[in-house]
Structures are given as structure tokens and as C-alpha cells.
PDB file of N, CA and C in Angstrom:
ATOM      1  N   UNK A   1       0.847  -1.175   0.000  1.00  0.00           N
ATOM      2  CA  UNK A   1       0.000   0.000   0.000  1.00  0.00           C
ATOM      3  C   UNK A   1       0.892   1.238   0.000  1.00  0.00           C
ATOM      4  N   UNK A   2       0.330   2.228  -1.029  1.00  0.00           N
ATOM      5  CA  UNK A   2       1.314   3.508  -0.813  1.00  0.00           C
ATOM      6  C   UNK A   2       1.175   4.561   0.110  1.00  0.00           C
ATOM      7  N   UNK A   3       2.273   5.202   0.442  1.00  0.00           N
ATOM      8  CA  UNK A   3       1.884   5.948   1.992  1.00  0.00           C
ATOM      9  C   UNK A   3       0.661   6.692   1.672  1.00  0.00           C
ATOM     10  N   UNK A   4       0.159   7.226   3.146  1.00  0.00           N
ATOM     11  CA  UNK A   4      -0.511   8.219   2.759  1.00  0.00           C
ATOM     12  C   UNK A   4      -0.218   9.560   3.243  1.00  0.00           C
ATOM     13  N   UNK A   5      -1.012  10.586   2.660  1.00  0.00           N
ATOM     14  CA  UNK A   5      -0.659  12.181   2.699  1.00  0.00           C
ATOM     15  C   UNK A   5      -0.415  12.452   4.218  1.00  0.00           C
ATOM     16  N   UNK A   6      -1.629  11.756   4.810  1.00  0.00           N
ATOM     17  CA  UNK A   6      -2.030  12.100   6.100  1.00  0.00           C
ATOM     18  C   UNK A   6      -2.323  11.139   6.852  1.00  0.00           C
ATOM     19  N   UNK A   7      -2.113  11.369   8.028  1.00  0.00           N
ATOM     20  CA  UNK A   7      -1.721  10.102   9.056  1.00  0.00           C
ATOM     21  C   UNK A   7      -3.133  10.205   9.372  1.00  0.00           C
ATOM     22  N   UNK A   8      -4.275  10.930   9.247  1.00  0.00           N
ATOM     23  CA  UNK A   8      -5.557  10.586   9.750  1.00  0.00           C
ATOM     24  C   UNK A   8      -6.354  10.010   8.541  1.00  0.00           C
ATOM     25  N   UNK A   9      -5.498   9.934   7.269  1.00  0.00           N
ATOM     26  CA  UNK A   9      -6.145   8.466   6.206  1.00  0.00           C
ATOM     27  C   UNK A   9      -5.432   7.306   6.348  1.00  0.00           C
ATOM     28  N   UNK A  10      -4.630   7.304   6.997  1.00  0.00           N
ATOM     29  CA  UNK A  10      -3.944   5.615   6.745  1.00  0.00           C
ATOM     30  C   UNK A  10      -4.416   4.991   8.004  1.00  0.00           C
ATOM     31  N   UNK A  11      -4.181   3.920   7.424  1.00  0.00           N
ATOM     32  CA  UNK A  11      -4.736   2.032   8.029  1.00  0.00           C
ATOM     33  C   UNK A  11      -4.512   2.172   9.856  1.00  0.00           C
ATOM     34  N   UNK A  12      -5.769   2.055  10.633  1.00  0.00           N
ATOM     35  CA  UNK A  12      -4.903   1.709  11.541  1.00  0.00           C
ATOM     36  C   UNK A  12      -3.775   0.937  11.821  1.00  0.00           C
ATOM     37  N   UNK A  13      -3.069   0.959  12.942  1.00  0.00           N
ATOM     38  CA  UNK A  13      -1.961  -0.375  12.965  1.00  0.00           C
ATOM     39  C   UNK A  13      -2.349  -1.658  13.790  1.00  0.00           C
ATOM     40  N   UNK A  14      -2.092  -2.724  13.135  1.00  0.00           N
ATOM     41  CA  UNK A  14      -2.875  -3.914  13.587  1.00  0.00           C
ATOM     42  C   UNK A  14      -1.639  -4.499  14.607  1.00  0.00           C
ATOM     43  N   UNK A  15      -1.972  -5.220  15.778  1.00  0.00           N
ATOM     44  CA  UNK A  15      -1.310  -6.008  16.624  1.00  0.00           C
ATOM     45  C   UNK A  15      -1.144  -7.485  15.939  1.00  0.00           C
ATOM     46  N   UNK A  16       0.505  -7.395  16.260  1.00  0.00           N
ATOM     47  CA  UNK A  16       0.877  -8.763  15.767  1.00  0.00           C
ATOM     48  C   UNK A  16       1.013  -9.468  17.135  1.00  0.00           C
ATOM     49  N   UNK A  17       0.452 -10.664  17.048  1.00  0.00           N
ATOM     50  CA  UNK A  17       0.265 -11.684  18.187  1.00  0.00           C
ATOM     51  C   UNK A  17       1.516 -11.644  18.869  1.00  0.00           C
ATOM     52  N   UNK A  18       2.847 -12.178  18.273  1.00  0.00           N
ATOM     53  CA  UNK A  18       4.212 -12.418  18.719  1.00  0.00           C
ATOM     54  C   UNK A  18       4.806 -11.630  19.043  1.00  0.00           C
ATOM     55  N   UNK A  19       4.439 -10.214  19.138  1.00  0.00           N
ATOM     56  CA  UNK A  19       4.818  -9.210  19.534  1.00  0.00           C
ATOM     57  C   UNK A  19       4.457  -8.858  20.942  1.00  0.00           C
ATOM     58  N   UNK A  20       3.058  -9.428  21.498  1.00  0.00           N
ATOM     59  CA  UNK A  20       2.555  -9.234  22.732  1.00  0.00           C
ATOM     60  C   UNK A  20       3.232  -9.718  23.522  1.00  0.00           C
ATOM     61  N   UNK A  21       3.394  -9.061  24.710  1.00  0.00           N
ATOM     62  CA  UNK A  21       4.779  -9.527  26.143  1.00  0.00           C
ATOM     63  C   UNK A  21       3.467  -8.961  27.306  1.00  0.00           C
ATOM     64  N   UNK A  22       3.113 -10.456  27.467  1.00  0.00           N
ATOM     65  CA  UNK A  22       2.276 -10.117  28.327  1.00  0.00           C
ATOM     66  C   UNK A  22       3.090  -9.919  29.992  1.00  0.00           C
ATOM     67  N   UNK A  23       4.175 -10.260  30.191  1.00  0.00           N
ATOM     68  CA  UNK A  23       5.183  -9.891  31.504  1.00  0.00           C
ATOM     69  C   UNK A  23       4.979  -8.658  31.525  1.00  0.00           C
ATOM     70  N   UNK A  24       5.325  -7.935  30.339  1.00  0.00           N
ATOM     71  CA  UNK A  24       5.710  -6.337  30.534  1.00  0.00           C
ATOM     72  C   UNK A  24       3.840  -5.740  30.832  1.00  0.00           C
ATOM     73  N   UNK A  25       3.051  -6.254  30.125  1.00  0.00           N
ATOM     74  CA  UNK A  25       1.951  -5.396  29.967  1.00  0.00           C
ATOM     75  C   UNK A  25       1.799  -5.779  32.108  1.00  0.00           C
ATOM     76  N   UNK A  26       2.165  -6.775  32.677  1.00  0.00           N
ATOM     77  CA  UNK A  26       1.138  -6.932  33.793  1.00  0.00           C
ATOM     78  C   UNK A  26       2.782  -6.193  34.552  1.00  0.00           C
ATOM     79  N   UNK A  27       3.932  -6.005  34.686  1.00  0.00           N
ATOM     80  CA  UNK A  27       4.453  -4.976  34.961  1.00  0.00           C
ATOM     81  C   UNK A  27       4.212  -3.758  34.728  1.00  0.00           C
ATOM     82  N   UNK A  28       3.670  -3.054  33.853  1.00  0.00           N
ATOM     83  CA  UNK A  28       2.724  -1.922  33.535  1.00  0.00           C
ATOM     84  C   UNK A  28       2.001  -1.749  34.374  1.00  0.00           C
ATOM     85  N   UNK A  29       0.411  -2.502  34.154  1.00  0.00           N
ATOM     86  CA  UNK A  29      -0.043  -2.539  35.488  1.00  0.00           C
ATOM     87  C   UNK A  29      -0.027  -2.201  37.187  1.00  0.00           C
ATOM     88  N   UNK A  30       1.040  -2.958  36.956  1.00  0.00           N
ATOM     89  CA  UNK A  30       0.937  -2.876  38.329  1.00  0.00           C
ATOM     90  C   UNK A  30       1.802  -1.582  39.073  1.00  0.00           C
ATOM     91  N   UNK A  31       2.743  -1.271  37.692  1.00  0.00           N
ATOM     92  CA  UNK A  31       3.225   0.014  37.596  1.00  0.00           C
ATOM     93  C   UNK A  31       2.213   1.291  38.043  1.00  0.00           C
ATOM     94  N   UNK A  32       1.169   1.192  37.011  1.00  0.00           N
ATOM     95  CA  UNK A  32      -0.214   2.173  36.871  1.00  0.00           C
ATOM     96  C   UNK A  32      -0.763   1.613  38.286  1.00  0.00           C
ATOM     97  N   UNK A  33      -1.421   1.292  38.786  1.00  0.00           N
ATOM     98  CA  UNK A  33      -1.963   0.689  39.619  1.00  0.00           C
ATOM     99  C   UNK A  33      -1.122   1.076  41.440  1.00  0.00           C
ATOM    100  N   UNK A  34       0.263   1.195  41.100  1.00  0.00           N
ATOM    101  CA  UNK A  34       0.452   1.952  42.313  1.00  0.00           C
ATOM    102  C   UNK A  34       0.572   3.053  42.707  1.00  0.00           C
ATOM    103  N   UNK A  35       0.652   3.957  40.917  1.00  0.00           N
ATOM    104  CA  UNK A  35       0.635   5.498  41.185  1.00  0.00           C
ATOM    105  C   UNK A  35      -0.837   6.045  40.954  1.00  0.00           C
ATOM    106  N   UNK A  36      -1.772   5.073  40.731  1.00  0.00           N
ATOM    107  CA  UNK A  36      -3.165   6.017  41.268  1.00  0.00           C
ATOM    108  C   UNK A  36      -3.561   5.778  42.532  1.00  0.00           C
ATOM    109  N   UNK A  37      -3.038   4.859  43.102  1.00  0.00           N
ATOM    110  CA  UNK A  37      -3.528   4.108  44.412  1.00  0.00           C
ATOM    111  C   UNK A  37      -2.803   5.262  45.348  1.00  0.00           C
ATOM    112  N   UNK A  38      -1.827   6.022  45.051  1.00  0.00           N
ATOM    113  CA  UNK A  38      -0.258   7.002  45.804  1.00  0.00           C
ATOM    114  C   UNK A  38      -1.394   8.459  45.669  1.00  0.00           C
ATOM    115  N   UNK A  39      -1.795   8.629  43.954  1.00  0.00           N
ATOM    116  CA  UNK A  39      -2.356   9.984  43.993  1.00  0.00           C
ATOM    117  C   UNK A  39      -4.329   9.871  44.465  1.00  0.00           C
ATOM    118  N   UNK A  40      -4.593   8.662  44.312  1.00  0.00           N
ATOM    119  CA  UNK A  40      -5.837   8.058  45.116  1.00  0.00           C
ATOM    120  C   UNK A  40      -5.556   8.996  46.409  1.00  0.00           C
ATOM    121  N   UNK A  41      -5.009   8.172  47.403  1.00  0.00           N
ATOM    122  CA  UNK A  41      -4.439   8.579  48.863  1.00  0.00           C
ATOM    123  C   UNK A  41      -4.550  10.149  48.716  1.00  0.00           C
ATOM    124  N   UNK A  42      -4.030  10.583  48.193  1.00  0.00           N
ATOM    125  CA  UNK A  42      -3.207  11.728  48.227  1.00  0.00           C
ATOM    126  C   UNK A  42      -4.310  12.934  48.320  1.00  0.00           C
ATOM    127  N   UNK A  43      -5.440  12.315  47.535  1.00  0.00           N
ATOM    128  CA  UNK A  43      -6.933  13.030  47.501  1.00  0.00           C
ATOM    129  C   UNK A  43      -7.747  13.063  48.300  1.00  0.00           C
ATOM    130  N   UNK A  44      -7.513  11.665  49.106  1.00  0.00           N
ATOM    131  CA  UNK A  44      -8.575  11.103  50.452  1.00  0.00           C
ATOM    132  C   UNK A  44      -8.172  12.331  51.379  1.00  0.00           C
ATOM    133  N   UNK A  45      -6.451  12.219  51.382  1.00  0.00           N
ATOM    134  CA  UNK A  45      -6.236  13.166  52.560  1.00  0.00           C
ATOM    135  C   UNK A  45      -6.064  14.132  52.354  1.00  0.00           C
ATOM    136  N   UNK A  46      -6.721  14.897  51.061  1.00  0.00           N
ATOM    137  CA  UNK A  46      -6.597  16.451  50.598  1.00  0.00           C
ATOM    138  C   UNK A  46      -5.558  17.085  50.516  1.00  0.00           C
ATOM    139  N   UNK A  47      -4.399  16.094  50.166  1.00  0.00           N
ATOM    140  CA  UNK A  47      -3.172  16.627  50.328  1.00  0.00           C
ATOM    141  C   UNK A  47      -2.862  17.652  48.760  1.00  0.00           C
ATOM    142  N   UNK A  48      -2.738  18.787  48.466  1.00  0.00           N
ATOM    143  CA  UNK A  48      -2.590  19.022  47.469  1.00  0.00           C
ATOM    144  C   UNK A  48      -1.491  18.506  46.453  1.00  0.00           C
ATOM    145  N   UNK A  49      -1.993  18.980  45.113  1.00  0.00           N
ATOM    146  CA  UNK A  49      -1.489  17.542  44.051  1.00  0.00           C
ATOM    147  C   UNK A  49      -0.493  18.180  43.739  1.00  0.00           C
ATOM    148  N   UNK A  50       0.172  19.360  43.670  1.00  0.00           N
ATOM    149  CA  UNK A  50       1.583  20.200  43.061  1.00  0.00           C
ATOM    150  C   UNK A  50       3.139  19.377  43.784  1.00  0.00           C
ATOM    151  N   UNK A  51       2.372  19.500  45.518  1.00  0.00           N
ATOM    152  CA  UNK A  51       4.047  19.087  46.258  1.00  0.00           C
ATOM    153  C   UNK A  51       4.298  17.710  46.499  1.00  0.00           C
ATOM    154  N   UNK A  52       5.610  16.925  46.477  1.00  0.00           N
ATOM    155  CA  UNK A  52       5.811  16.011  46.250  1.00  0.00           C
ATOM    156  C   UNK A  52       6.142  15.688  47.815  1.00  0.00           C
ATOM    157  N   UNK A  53       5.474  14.124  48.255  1.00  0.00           N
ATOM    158  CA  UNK A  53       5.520  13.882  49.345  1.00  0.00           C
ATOM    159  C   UNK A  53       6.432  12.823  49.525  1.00  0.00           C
ATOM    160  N   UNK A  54       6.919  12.153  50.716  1.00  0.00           N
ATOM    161  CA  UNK A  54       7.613  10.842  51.114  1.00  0.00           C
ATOM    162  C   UNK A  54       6.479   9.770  51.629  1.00  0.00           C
ATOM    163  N   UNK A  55       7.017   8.802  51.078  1.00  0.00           N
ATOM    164  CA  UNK A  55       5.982   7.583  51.217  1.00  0.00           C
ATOM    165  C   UNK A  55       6.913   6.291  51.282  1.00  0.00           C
ATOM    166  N   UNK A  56       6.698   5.459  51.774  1.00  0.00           N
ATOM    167  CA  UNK A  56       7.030   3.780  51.829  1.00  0.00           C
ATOM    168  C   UNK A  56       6.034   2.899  50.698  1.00  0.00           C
ATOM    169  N   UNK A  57       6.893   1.968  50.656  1.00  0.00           N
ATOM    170  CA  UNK A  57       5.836   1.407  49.851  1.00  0.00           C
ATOM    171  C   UNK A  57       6.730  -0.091  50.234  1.00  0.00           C
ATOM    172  N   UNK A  58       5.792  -1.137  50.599  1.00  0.00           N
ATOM    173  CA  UNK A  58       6.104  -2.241  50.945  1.00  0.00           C
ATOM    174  C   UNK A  58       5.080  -3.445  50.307  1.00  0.00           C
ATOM    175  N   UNK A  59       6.591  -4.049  49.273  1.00  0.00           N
ATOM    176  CA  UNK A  59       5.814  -5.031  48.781  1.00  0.00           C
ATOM    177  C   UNK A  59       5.918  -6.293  49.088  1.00  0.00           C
ATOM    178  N   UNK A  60       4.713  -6.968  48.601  1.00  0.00           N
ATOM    179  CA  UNK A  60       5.024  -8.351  49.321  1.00  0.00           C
ATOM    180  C   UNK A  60       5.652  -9.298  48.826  1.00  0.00           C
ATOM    181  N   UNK A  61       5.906  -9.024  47.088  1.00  0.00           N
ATOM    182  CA  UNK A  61       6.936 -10.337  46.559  1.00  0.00           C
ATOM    183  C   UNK A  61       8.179  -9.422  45.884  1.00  0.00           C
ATOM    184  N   UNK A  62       8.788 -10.495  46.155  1.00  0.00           N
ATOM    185  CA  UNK A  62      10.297  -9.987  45.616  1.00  0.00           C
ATOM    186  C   UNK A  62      10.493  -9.093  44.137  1.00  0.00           C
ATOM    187  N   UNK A  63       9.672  -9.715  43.186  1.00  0.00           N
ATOM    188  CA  UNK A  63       9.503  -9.533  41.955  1.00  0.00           C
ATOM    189  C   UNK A  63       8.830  -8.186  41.928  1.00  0.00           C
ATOM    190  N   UNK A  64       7.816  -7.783  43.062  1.00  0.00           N
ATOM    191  CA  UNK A  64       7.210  -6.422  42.820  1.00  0.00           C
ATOM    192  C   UNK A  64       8.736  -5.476  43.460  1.00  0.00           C
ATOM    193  N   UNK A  65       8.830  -5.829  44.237  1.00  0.00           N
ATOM    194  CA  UNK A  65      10.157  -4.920  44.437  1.00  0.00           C
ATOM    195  C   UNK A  65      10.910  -4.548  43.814  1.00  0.00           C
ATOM    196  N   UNK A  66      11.987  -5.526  43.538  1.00  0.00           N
ATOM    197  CA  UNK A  66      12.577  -5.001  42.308  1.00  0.00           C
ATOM    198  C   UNK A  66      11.913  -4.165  41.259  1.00  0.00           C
ATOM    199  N   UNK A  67      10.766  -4.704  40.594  1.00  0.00           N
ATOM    200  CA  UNK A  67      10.226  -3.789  39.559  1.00  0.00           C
ATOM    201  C   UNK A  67       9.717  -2.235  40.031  1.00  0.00           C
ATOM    202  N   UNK A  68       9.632  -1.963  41.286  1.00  0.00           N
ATOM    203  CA  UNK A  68       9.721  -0.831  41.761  1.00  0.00           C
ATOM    204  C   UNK A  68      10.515  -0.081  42.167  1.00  0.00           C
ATOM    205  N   UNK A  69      11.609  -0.659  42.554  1.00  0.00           N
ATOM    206  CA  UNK A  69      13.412  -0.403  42.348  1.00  0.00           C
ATOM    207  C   UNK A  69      13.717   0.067  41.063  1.00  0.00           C
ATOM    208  N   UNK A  70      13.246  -0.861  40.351  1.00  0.00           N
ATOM    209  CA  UNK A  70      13.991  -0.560  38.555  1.00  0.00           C
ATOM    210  C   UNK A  70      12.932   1.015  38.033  1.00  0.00           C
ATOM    211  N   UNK A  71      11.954   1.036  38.562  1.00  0.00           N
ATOM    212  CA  UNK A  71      11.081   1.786  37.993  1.00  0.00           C
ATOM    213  C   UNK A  71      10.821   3.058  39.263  1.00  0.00           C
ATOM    214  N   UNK A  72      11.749   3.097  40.317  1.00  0.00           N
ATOM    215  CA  UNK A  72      11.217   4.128  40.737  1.00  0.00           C
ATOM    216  C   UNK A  72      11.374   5.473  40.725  1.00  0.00           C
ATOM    217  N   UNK A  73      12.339   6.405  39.936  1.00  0.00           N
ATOM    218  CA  UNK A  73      12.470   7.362  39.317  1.00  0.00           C
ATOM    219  C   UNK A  73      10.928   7.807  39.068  1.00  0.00           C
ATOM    220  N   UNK A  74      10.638   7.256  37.795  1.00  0.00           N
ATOM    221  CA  UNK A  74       9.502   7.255  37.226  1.00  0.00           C
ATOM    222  C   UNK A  74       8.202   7.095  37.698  1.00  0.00           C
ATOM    223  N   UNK A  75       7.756   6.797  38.657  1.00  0.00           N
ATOM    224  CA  UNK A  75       6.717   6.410  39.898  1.00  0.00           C
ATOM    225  C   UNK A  75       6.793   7.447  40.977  1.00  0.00           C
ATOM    226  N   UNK A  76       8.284   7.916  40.955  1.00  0.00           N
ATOM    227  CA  UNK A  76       8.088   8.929  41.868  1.00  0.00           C
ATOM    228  C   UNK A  76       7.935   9.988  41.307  1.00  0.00           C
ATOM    229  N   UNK A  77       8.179  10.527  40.111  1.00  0.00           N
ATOM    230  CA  UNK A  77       7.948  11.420  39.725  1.00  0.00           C
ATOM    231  C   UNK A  77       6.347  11.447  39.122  1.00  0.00           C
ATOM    232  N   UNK A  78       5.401  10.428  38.565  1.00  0.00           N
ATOM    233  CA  UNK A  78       4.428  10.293  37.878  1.00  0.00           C
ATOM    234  C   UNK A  78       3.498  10.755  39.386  1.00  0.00           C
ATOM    235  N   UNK A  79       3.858   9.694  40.469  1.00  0.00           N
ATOM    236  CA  UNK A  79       3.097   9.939  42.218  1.00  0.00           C
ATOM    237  C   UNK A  79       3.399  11.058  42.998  1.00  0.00           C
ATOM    238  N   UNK A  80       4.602  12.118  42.514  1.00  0.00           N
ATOM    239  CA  UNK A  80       4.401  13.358  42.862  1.00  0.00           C
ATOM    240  C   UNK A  80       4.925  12.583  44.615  1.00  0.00           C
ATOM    241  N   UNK A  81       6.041  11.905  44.170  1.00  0.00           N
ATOM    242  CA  UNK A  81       6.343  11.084  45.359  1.00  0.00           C
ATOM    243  C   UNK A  81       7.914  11.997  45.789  1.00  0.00           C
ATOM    244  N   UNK A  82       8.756  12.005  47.003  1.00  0.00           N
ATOM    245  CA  UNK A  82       9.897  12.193  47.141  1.00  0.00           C
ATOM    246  C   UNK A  82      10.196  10.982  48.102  1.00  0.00           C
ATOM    247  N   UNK A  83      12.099  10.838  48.608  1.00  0.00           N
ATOM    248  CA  UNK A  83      12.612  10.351  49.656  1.00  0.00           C
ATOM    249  C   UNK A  83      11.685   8.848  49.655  1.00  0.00           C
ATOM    250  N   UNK A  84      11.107   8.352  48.358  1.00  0.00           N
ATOM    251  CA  UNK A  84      10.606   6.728  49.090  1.00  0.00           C
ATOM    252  C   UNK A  84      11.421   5.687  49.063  1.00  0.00           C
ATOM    253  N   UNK A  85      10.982   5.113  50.240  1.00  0.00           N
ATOM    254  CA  UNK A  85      11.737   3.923  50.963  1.00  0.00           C
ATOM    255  C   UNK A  85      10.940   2.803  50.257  1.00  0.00           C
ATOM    256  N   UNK A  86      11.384   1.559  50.490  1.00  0.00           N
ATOM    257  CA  UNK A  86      11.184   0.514  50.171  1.00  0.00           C
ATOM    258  C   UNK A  86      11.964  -0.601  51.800  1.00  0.00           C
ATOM    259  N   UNK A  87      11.086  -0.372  52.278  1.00  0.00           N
ATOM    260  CA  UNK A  87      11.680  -0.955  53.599  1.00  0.00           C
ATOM    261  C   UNK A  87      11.501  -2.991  53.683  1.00  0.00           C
ATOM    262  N   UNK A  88      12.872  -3.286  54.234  1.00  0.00           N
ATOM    263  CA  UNK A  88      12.671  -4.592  54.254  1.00  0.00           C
ATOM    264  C   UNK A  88      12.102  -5.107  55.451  1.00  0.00           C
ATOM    265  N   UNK A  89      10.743  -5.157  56.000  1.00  0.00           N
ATOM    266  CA  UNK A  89      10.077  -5.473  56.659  1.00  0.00           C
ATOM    267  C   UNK A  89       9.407  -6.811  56.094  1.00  0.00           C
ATOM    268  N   UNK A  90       8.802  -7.650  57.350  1.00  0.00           N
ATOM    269  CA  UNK A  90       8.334  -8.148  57.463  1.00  0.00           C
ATOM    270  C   UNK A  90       6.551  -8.156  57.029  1.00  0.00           C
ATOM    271  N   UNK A  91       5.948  -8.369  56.394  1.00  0.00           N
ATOM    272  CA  UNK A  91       4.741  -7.710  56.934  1.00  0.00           C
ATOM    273  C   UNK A  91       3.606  -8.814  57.423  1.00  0.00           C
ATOM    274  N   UNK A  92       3.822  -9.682  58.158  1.00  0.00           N
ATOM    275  CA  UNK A  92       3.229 -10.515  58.376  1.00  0.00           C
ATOM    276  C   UNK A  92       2.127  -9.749  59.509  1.00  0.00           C
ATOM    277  N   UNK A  93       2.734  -8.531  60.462  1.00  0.00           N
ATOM    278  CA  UNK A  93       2.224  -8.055  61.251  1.00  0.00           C
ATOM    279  C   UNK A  93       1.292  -7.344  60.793  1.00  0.00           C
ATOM    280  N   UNK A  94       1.039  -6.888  59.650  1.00  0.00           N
ATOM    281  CA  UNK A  94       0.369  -5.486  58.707  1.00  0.00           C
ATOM    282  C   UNK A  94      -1.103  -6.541  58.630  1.00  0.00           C
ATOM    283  N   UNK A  95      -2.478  -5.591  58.368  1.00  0.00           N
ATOM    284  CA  UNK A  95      -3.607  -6.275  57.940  1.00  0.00           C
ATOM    285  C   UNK A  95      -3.348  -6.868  56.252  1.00  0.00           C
ATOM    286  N   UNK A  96      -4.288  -7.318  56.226  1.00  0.00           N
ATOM    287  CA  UNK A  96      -4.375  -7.862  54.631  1.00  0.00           C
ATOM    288  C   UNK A  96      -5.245  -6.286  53.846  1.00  0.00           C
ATOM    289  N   UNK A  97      -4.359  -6.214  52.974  1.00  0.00           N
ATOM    290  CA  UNK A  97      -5.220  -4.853  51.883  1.00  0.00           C
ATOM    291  C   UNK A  97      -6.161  -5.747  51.229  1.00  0.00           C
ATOM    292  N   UNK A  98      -5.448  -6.263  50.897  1.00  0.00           N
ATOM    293  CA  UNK A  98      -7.003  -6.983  49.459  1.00  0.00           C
ATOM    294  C   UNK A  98      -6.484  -6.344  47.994  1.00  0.00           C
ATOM    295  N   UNK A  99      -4.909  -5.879  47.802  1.00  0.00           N
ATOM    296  CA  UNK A  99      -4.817  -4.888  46.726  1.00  0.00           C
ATOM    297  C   UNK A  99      -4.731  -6.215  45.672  1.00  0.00           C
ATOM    298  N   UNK A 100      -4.840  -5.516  44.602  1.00  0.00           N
ATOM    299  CA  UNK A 100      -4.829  -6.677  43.620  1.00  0.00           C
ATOM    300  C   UNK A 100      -3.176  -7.114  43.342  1.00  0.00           C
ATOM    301  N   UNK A 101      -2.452  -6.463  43.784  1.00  0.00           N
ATOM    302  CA  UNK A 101      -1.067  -6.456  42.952  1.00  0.00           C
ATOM    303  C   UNK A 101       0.272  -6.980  44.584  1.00  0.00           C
ATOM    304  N   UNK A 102      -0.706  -7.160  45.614  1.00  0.00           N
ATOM    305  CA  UNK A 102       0.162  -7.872  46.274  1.00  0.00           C
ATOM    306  C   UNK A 102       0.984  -6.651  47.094  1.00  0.00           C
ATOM    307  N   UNK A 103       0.703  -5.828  47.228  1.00  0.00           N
ATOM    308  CA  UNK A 103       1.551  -4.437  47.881  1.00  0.00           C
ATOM    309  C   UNK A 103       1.061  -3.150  48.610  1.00  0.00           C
ATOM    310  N   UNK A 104       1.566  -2.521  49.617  1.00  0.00           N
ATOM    311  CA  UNK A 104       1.045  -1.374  50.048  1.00  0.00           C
ATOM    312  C   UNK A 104       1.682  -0.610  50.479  1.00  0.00           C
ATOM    313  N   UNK A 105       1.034   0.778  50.726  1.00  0.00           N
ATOM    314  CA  UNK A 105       1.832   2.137  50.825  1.00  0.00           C
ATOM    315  C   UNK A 105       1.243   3.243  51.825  1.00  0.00           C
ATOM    316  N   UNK A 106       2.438   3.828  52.037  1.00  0.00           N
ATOM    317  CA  UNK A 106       1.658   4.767  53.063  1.00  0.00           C
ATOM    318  C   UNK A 106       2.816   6.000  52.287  1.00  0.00           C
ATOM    319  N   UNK A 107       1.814   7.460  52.969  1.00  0.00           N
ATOM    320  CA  UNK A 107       2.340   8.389  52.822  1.00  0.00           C
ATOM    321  C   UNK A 107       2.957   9.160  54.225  1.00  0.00           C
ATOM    322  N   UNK A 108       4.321   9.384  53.908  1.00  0.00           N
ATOM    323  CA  UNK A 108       4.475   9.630  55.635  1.00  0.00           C
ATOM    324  C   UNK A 108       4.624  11.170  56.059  1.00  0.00           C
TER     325      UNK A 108
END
């Protein structure tokens, strides 16, 4: 097919099956999923949305950790987050959240 003039006449782009990485899409997730849950909070307690706060965030499997290690630049800056810890606690003592992604956070 020959190009077109304008990108609002040509073909959408179709998904190729073998291309899908479903690891990364549910790392995404859970990516998304902890910075609305951070700016969620952040609304409950009327904290205004401009200044960037300190928060913990304690997860419960190894694998979310790291991926919040590797990704937390970006989480903290998207959550309007500063100074977060990732503390190696235990949390057997903590209630059960019920979060879908296995993790929880406080703003301190």
C-alpha cells in the first residue's frame, strides 16, 4: 500500500500476536496501579497535588520490588512522590489490603 498524505487516512496499525509480552503489559499494570492508588491517597487526605511527598511502599513479593526499584524514578515522579523507601520489613504483622497487585503504601 502507498503511503498516505495524512496520518488521519492511513490504516490503523494492527497487533501482531508475537509481539505481545504479556510480563511487561502486567508490569505496567501494576506500575499504573500503584501510582493512582499514591495519587488516590493523596486526595482522600486532601493533600494538594503540586508538592511532592515521602511515602514507603512495601511489597510483598520480591519480583514487585525489584520492579519498583527498577522503575522508581519514574513512579516517583508520575506519584508526585519524594525520599521513598522501600523498607525490608516483614509484613506478616500489617492487615491484609485486598490490593490486587500484592503491595502497600503509606504516605508519611
Amino acid at each position: 500500500m502507498p503511503p498516505q498524505k495524512s496520518l488521519a487516512l492511513a490504516a490503523y496499525p494492527q497487533a501482531t500476536r508475537g509481539r505481545i509480552d504479556l510480563k511487561s503489559e502486567t508490569q505496567m499494570a501494576i506500575l499504573q496501579d500503584l501510582i493512582v492508588s499514591v495519587r488516590n491517597l493523596r486526595a482522600e487526605l486532601k493533600v494538594e497535588p503540586r508538592p511532592k511527598v515521602p511515602s514507603r511502599w512495601y511489597p510483598f513479593e520480591p519480583e514487585i520490588r525489584a520492579l519498583i526499584e527498577q522503575n522508581q524514578g519514574a513512579v516517583e515522579r508520575l506519584a508526585r512522590s519524594t525520599r521513598s523507601r522501600l523498607p525490608r520489613v516483614r509484613l506478616a504483622s500489617f492487615p491484609a489490603r485486598g490490593t490486587p497487585h500484592d503491595w502497600t503504601f503509606q504516605v508519611v
